[in-house]
C-alpha atoms as a PDB file:
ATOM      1  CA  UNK A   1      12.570  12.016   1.992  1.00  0.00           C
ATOM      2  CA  UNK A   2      14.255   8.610   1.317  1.00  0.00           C
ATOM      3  CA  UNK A   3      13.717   7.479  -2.085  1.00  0.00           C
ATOM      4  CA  UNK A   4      14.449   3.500  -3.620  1.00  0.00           C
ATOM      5  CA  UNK A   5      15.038   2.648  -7.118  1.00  0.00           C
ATOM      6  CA  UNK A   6      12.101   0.131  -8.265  1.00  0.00           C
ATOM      7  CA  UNK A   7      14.038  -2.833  -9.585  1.00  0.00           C
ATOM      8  CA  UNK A   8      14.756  -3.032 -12.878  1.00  0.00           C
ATOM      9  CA  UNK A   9      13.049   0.158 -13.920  1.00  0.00           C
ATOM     10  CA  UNK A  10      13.847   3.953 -14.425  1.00  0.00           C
ATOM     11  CA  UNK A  11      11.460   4.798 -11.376  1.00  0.00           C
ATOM     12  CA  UNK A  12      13.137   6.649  -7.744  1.00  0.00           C
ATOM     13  CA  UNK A  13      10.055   6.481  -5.502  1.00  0.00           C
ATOM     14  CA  UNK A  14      10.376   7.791  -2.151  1.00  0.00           C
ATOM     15  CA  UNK A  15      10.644   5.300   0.840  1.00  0.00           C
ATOM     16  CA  UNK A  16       7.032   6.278   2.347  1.00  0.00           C
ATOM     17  CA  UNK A  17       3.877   5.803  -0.399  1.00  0.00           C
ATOM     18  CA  UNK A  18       0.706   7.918  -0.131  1.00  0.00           C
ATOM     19  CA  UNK A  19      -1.739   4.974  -0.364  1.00  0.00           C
ATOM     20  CA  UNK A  20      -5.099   6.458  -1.677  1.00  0.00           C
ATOM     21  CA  UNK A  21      -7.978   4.433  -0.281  1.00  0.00           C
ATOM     22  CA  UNK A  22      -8.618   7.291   2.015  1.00  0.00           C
ATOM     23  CA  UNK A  23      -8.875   9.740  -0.780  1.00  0.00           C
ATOM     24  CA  UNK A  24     -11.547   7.391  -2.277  1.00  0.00           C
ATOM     25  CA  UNK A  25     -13.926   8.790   0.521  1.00  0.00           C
ATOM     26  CA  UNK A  26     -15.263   6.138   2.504  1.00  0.00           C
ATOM     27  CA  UNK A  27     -14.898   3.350   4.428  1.00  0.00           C
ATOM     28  CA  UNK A  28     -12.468   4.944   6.907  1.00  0.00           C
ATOM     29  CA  UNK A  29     -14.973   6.114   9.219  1.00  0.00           C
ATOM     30  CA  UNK A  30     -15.985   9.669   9.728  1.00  0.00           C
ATOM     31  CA  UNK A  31     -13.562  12.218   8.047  1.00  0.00           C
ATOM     32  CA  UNK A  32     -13.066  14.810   6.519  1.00  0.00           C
ATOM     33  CA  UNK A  33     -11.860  13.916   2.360  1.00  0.00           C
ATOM     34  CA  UNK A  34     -10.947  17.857   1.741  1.00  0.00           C
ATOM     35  CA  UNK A  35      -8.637  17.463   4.711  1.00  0.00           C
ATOM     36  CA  UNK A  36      -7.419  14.285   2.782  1.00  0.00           C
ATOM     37  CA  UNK A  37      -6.411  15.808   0.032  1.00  0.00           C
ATOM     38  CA  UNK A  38      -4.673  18.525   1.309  1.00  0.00           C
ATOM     39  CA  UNK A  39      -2.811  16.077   2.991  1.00  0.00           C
ATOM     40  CA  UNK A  40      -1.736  14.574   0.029  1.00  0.00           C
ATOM     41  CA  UNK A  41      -0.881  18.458  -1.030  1.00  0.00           C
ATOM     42  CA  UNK A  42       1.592  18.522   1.756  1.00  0.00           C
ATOM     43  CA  UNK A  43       2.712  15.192   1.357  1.00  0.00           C
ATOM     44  CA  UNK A  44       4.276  15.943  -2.074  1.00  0.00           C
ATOM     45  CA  UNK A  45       5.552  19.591  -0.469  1.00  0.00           C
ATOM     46  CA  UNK A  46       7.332  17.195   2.201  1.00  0.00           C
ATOM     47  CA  UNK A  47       9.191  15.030  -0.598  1.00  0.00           C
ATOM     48  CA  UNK A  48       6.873  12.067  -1.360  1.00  0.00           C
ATOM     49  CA  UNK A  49       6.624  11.616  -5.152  1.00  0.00           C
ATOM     50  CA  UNK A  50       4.804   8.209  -4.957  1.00  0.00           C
ATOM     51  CA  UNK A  51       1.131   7.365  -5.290  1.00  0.00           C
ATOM     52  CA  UNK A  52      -0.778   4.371  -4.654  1.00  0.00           C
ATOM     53  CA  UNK A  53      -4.154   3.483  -5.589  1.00  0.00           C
ATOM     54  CA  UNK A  54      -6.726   1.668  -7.209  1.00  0.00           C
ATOM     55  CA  UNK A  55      -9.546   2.481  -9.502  1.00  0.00           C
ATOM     56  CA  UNK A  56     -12.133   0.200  -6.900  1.00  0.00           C
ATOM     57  CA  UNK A  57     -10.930   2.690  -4.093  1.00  0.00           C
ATOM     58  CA  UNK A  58     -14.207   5.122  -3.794  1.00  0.00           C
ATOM     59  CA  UNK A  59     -15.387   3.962  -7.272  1.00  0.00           C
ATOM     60  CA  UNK A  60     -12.926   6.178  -9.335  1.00  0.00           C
ATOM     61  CA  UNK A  61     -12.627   9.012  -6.977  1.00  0.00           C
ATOM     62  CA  UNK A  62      -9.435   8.245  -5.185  1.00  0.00           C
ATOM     63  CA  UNK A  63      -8.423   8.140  -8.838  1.00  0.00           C
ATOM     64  CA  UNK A  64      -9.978  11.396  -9.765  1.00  0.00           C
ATOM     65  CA  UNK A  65      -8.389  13.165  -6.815  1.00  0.00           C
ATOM     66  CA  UNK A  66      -4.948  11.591  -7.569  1.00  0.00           C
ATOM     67  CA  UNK A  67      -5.132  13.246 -11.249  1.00  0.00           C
ATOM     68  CA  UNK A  68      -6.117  16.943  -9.641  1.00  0.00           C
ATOM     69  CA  UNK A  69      -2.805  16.451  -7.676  1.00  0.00           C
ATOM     70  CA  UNK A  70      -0.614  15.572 -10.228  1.00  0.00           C
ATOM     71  CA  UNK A  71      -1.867  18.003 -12.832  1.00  0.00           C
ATOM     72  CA  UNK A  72       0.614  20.282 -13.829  1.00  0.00           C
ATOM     73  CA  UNK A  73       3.269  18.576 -12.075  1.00  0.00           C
ATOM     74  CA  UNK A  74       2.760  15.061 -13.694  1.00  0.00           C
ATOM     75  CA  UNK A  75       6.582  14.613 -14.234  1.00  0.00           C
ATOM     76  CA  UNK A  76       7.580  14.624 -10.949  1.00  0.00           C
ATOM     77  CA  UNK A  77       4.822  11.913  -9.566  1.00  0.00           C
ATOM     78  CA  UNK A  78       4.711   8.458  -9.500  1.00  0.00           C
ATOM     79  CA  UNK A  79       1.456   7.164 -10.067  1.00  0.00           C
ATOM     80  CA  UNK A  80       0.703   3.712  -9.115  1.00  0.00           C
ATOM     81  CA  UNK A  81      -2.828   1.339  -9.343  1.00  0.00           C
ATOM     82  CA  UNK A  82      -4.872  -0.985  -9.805  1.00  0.00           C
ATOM     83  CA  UNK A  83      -6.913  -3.207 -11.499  1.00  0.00           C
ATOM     84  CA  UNK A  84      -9.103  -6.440 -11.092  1.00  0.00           C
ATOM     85  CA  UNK A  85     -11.426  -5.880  -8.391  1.00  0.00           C
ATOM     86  CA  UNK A  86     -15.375  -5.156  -9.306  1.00  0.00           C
ATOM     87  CA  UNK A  87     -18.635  -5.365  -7.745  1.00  0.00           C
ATOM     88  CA  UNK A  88     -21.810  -6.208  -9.603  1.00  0.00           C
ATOM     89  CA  UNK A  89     -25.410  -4.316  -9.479  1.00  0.00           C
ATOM     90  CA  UNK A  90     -25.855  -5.685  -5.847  1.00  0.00           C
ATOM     91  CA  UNK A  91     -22.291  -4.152  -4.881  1.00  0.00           C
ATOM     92  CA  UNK A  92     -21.027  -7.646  -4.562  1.00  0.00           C
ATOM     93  CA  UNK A  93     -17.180  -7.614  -4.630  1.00  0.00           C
ATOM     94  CA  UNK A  94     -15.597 -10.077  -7.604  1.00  0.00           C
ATOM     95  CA  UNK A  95     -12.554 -10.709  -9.026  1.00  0.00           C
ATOM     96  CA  UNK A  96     -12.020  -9.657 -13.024  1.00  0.00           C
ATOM     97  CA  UNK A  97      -8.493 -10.123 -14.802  1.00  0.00           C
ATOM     98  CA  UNK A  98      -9.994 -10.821 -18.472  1.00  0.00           C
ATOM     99  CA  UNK A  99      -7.980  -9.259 -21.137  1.00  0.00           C
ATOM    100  CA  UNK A 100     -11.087  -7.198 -22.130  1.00  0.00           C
ATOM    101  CA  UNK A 101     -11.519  -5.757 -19.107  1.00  0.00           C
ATOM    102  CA  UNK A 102      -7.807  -5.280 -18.342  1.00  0.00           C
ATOM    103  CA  UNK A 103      -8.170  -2.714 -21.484  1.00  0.00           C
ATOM    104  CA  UNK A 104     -10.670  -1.083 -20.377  1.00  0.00           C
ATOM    105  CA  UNK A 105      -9.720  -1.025 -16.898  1.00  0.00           C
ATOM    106  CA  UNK A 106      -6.721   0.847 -17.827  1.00  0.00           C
ATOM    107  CA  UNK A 107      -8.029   3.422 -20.463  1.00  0.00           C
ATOM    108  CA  UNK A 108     -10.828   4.159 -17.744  1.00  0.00           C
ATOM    109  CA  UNK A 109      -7.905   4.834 -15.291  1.00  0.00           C
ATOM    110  CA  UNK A 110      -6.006   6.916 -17.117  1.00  0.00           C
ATOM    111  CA  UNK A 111      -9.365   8.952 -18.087  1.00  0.00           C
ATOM    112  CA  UNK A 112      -9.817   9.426 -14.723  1.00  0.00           C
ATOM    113  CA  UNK A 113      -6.855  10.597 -13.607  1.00  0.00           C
ATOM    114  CA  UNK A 114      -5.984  13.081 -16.645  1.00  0.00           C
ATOM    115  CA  UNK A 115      -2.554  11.470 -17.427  1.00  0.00           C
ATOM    116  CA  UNK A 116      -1.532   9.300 -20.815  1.00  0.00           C
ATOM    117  CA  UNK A 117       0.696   6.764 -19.405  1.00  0.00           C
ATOM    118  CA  UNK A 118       0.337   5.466 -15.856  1.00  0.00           C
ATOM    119  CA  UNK A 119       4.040   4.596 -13.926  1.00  0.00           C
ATOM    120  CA  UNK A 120       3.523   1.229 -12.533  1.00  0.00           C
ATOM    121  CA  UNK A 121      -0.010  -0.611 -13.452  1.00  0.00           C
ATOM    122  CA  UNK A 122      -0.819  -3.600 -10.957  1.00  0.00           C
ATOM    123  CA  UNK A 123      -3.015  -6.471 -10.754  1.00  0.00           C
ATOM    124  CA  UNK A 124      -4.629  -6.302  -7.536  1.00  0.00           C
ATOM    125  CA  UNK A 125      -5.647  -9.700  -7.004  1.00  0.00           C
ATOM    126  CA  UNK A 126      -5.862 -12.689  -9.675  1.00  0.00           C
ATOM    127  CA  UNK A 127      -9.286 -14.009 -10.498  1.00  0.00           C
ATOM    128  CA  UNK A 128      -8.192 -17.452 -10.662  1.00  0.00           C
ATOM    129  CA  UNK A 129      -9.106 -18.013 -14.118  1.00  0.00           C
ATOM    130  CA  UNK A 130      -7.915 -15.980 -16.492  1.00  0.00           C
ATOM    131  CA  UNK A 131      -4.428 -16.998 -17.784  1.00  0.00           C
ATOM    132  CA  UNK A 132      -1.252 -15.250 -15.751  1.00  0.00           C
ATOM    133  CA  UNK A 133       0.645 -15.673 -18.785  1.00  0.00           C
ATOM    134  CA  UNK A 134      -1.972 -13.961 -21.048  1.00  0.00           C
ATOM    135  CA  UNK A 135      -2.145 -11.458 -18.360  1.00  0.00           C
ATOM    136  CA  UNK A 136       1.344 -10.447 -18.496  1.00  0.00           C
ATOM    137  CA  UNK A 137       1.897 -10.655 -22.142  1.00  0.00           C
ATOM    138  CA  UNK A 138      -1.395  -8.030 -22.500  1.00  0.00           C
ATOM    139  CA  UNK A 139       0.307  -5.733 -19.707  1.00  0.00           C
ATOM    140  CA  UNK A 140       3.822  -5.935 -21.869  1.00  0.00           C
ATOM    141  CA  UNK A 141       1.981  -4.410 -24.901  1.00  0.00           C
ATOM    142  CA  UNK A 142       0.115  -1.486 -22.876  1.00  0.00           C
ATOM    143  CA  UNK A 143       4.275  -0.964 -22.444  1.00  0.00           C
ATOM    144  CA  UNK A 144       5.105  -1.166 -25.800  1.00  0.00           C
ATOM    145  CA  UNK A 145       1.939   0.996 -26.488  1.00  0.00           C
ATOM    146  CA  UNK A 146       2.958   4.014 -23.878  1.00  0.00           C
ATOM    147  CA  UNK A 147       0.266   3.420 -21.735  1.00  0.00           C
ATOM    148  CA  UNK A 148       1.731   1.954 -18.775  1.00  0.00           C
ATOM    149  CA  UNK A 149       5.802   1.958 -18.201  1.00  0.00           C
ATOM    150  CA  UNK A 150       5.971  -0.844 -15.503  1.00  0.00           C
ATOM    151  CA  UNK A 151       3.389  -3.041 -14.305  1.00  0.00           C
ATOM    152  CA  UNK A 152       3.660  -5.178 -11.026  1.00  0.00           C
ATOM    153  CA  UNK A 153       1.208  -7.413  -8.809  1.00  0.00           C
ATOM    154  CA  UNK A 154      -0.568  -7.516  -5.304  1.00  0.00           C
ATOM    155  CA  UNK A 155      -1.546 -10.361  -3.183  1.00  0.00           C
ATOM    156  CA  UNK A 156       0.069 -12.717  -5.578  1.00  0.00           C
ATOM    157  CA  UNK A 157       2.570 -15.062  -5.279  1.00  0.00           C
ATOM    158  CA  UNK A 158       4.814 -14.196  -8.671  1.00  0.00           C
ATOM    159  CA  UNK A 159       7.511 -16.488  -8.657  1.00  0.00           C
ATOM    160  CA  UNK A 160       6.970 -18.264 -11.404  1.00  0.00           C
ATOM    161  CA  UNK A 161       6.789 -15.311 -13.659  1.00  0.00           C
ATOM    162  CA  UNK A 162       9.882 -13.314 -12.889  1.00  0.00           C
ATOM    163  CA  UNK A 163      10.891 -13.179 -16.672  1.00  0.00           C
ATOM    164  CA  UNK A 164       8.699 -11.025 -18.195  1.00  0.00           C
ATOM    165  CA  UNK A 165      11.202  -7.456 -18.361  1.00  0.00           C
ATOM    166  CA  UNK A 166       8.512  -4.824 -17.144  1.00  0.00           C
ATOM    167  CA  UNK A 167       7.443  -6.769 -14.284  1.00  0.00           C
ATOM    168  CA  UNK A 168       9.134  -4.927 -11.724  1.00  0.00           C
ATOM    169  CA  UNK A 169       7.100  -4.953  -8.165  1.00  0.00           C
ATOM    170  CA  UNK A 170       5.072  -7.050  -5.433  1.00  0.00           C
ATOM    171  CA  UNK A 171       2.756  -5.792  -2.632  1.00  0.00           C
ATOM    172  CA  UNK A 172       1.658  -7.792   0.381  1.00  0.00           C
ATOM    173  CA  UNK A 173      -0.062  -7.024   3.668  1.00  0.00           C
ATOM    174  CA  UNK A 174       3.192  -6.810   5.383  1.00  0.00           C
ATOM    175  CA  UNK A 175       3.313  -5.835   9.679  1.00  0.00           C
ATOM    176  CA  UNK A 176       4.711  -6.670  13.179  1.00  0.00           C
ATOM    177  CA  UNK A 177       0.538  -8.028  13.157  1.00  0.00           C
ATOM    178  CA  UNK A 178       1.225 -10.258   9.735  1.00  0.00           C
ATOM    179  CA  UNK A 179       4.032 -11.972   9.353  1.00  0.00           C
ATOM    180  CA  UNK A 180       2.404 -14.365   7.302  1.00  0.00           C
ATOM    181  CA  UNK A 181       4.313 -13.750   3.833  1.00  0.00           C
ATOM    182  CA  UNK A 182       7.508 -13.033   4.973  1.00  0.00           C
ATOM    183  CA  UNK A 183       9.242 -16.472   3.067  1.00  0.00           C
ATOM    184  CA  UNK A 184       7.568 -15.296  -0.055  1.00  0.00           C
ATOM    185  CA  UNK A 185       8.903 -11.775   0.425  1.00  0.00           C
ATOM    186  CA  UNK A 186      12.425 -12.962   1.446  1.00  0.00           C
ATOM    187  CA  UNK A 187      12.622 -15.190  -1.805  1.00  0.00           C
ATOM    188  CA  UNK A 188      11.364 -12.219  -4.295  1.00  0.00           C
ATOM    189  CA  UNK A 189      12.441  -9.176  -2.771  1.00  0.00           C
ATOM    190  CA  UNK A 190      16.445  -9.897  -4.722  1.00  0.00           C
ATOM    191  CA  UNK A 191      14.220  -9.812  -7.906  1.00  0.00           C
ATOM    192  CA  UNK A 192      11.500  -7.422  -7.491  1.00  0.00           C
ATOM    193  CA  UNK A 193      10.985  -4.353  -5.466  1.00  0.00           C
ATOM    194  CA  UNK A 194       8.305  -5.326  -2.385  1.00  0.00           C
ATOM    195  CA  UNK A 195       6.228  -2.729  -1.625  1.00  0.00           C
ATOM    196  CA  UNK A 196       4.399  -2.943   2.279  1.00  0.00           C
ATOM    197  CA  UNK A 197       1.001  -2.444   3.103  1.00  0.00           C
ATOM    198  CA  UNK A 198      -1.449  -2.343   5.847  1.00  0.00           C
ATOM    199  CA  UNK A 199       2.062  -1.714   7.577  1.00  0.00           C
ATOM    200  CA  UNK A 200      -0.227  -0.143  11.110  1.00  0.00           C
ATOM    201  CA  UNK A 201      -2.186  -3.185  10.734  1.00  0.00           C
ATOM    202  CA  UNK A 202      -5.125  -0.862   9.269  1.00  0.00           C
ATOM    203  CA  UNK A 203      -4.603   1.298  12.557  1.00  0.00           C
ATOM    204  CA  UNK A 204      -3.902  -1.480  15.489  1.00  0.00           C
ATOM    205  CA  UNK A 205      -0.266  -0.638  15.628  1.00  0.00           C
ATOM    206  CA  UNK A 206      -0.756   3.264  16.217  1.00  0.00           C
ATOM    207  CA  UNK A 207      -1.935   2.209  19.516  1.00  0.00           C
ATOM    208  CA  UNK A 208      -4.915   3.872  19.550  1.00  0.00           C
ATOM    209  CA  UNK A 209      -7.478   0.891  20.075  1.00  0.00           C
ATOM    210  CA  UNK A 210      -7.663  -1.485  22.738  1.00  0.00           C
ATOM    211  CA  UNK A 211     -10.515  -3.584  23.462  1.00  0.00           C
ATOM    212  CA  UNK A 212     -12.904  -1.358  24.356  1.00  0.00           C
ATOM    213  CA  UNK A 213     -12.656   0.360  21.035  1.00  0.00           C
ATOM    214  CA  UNK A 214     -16.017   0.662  18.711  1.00  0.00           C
ATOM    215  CA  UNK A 215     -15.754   1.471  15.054  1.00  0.00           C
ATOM    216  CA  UNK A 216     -18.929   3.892  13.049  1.00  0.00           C
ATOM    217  CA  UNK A 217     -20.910   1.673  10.728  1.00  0.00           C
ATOM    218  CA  UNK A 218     -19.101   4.118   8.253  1.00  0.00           C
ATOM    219  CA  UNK A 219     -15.818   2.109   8.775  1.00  0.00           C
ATOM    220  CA  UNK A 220     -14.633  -0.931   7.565  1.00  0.00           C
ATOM    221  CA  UNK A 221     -13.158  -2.120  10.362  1.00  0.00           C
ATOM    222  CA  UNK A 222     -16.503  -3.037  12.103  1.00  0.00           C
ATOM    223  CA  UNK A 223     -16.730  -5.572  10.166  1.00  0.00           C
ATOM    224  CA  UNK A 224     -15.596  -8.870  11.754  1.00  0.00           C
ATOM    225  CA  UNK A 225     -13.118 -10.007   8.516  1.00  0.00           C
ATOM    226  CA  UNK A 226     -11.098  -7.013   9.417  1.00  0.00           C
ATOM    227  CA  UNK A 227      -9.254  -9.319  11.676  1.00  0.00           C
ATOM    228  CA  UNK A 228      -7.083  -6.955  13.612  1.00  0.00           C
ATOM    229  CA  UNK A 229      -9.951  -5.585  16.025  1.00  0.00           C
ATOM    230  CA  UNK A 230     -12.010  -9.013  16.769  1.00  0.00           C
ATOM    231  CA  UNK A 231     -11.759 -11.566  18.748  1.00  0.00           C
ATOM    232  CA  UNK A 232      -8.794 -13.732  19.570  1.00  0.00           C
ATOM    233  CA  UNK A 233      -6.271 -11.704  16.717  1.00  0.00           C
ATOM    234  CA  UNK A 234      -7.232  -8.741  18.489  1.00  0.00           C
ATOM    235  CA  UNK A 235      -6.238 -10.161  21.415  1.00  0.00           C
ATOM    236  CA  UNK A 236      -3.086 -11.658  19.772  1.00  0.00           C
ATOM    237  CA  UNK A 237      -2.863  -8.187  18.805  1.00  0.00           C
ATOM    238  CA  UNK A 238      -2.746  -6.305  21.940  1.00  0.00           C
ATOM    239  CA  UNK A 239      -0.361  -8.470  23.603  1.00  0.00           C
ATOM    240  CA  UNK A 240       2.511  -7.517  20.599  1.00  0.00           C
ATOM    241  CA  UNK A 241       1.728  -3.988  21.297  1.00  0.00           C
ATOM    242  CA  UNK A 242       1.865  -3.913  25.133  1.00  0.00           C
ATOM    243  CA  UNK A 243       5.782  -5.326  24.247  1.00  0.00           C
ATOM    244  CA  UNK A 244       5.867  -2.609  21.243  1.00  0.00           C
ATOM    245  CA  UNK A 245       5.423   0.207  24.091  1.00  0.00           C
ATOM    246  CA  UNK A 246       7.758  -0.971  26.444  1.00  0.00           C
ATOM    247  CA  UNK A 247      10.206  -0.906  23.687  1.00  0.00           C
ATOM    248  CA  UNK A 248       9.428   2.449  22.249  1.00  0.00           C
ATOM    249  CA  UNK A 249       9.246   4.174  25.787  1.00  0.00           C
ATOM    250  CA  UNK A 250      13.154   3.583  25.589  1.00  0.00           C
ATOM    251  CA  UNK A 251      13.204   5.991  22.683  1.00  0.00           C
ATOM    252  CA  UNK A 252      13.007   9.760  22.454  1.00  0.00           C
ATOM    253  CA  UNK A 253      10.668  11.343  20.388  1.00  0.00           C
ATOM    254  CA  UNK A 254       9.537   8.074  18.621  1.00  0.00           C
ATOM    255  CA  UNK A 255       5.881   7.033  18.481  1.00  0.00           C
ATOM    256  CA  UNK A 256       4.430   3.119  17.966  1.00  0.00           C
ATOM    257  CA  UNK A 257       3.448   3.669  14.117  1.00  0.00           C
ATOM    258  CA  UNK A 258       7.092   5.429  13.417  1.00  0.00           C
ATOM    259  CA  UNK A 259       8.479   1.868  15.043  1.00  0.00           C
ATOM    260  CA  UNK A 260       6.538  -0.411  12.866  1.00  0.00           C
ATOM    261  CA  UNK A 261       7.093   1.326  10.075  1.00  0.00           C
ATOM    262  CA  UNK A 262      10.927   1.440  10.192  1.00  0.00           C
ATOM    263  CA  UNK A 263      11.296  -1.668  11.358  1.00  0.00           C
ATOM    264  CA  UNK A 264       9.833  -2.650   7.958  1.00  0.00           C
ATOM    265  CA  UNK A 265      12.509   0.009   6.274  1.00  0.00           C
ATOM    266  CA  UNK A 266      15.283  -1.672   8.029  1.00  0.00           C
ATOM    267  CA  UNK A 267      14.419  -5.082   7.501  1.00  0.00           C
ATOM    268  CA  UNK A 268      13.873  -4.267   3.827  1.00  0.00           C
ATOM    269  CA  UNK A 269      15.995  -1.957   2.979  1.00  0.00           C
ATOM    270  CA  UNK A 270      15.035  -1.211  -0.363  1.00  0.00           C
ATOM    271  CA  UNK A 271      11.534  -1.809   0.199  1.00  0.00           C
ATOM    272  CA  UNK A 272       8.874   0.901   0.372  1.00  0.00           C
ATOM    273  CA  UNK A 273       5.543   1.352   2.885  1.00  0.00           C
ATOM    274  CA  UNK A 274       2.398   2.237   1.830  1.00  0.00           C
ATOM    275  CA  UNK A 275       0.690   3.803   4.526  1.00  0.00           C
ATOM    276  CA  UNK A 276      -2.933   5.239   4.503  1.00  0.00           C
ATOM    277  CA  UNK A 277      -2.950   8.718   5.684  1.00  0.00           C
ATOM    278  CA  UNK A 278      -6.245  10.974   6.504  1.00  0.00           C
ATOM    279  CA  UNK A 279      -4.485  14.316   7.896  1.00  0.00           C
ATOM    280  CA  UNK A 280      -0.891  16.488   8.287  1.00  0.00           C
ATOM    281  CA  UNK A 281      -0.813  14.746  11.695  1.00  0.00           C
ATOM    282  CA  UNK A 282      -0.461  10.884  10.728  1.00  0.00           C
ATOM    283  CA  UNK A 283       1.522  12.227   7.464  1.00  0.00           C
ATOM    284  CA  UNK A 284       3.855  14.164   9.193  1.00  0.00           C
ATOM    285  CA  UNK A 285       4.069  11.063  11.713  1.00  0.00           C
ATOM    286  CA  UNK A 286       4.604   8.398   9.270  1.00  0.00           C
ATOM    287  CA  UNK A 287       7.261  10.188   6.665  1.00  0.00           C
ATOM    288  CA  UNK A 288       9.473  10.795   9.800  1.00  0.00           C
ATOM    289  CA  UNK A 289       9.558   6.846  10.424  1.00  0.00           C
ATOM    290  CA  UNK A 290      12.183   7.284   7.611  1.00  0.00           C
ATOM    291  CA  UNK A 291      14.807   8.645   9.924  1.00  0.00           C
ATOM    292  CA  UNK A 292      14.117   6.365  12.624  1.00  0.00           C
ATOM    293  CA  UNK A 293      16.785   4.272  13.943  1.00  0.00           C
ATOM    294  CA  UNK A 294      16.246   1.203  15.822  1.00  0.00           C
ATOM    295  CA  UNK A 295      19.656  -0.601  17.045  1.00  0.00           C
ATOM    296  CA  UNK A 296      20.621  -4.205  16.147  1.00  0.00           C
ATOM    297  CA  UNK A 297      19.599  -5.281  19.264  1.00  0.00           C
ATOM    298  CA  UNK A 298      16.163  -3.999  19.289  1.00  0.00           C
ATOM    299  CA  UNK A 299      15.710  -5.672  16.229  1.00  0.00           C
ATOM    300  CA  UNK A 300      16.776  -8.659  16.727  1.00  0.00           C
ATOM    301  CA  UNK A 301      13.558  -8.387  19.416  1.00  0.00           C
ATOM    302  CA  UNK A 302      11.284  -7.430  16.676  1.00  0.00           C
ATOM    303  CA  UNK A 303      11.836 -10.458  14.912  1.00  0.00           C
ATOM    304  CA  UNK A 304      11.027 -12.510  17.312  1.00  0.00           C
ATOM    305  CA  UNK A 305       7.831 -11.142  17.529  1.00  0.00           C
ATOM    306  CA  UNK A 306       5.921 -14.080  15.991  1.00  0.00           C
ATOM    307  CA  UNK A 307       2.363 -13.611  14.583  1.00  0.00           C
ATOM    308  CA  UNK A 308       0.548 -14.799  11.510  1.00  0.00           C
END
């Protein structure tokens, strides 16, 4: 496995992230969340020593499951997540970046997942209130303190705050489906590392949905804000991939998701992908994306693949 040096930090993180919404246990659909985990079991075997999650993702139990994996072997994982996102008694979703609950976000975190110090801590999304600067300055003492060794942000533009020294990552829904940050990613990604996800476009890219395709009430993706499967971005959708697969029928042994996600790789190259895995199939499928090719040429028609 490829591994990346997170700028300006002592972490090597390999190239391909386990993201760990599916080991939170729901919202994926119907599967199986033993399967998940030995997944994740044979995703370490198979050289990836990064780990991203988020202590909303199942309530604590994608969390929970993390720290059973890297017990007894907690030097040789990277542990990433998150903090910020709540829901109140009536499950209603809010955003909470309040230096209280920042501190107890994070000693809840690293209860959960059996570890004293977690590798890069990250503010998942911005509340809109609470100060950035205040946020920052809070996360640089949980560094001074040993709790946290690098801290980074999601779904935020960070510009102005590239001075702070243990800020050291971004993460943005990133895909041949959403294009939509790419200037902000091409002006950080010199200063921090950018780290990729929804890279399948939460699935559309494997090209296993068309429109035809139904979703459980047990999966997200029902859900009409999940963009990618409704309406007229679904049909925006479909039309990228029906040029994806006449592309990738010119390759050997090369599948639509192992595409996308070098293509990202390539474009980036010191850039990482968090991709969402439930079994040894997509894993095995995704961490071989590393070694995948794709000529200038070919790229040079991926970027002119234009969708927002």
């Amino acid at each position: 496995m490829k591994k990346v040096k997170i700028k300006k930090s002592e972490l090597e993180v390999s190239q391909i992230c386990f993201g760990g919404e599916q080991l939170g246990g729901y919202g994926w659909g119907d599967y199986s969340l033993d399967e998940t985990v030995k997944t994740a079991e044979l995703a370490i075997d198979r050289g990836v020593n990064f780990f991203d999650t988020a202590d909303c993702y199942g309530r604590g139990q994608s969390e929970e499951n993390i720290g059973i994996l890297i017990k007894n072997r907690r030097e040789n994982i990277i542990v990433g997540t998150k903090f910020g996102v709540r829901a109140d008694s009536n499950k209603k979703v809010f955003y909470d970046n309040s230096l209280d609950y920042l501190d107890e976000a994070l000693d809840n975190s690293l209860a959960r997942m059996g570890t004293d110090y977690i590798d890069l801590y990250q503010m998942h999304y911005w509340d809109g209130t609470t100060n950035v600067d205040s946020i920052f300055e809070r996360l640089e003492s949980h560094v001074k303190s040993g709790k946290v060794r690098y801290y980074g942000v999601t779904n935020f533009d960070i510009s102005a705050y590239l001075h702070y020294p243990n800020l050291v990552s971004f993460s943005n829904e990133y895909s041949l489906v959403n294009r939509a940050s790419e200037i902000e990613i091409e002006n950080l990604r010199e200063h921090l590392t950018f780290f990729a996800y929804g890279a399948l476009g939460q699935g559309i890219l494997t090209g296993k949905y068309d429109s035809t395709s139904t979703f459980l009430n047990s999966d997200r993706r029902k859900n009409p804000k999940y963009v990618n499967f409704h309406g007229a971005k679904l049909k925006s959708n479909l039309s990228i991939i029906d040029k994806l697969n006449c592309l990738v029928n010119q390759y050997e042994n090369v599948n639509l998701s192992q595409l996308a996600i070098s293509w990202i790789l390539q474009k980036y190259k010191d850039s990482v992908v968090i991709c969402g895995m439930k079994n040894n199939s997509q894993l095995l499928s995704n961490i071989a994306a590393v070694n995948v090719t794709i000529p200038k040429t070919d790229l040079l028609l991926l970027n002119e693949i234009n969708s927002n």
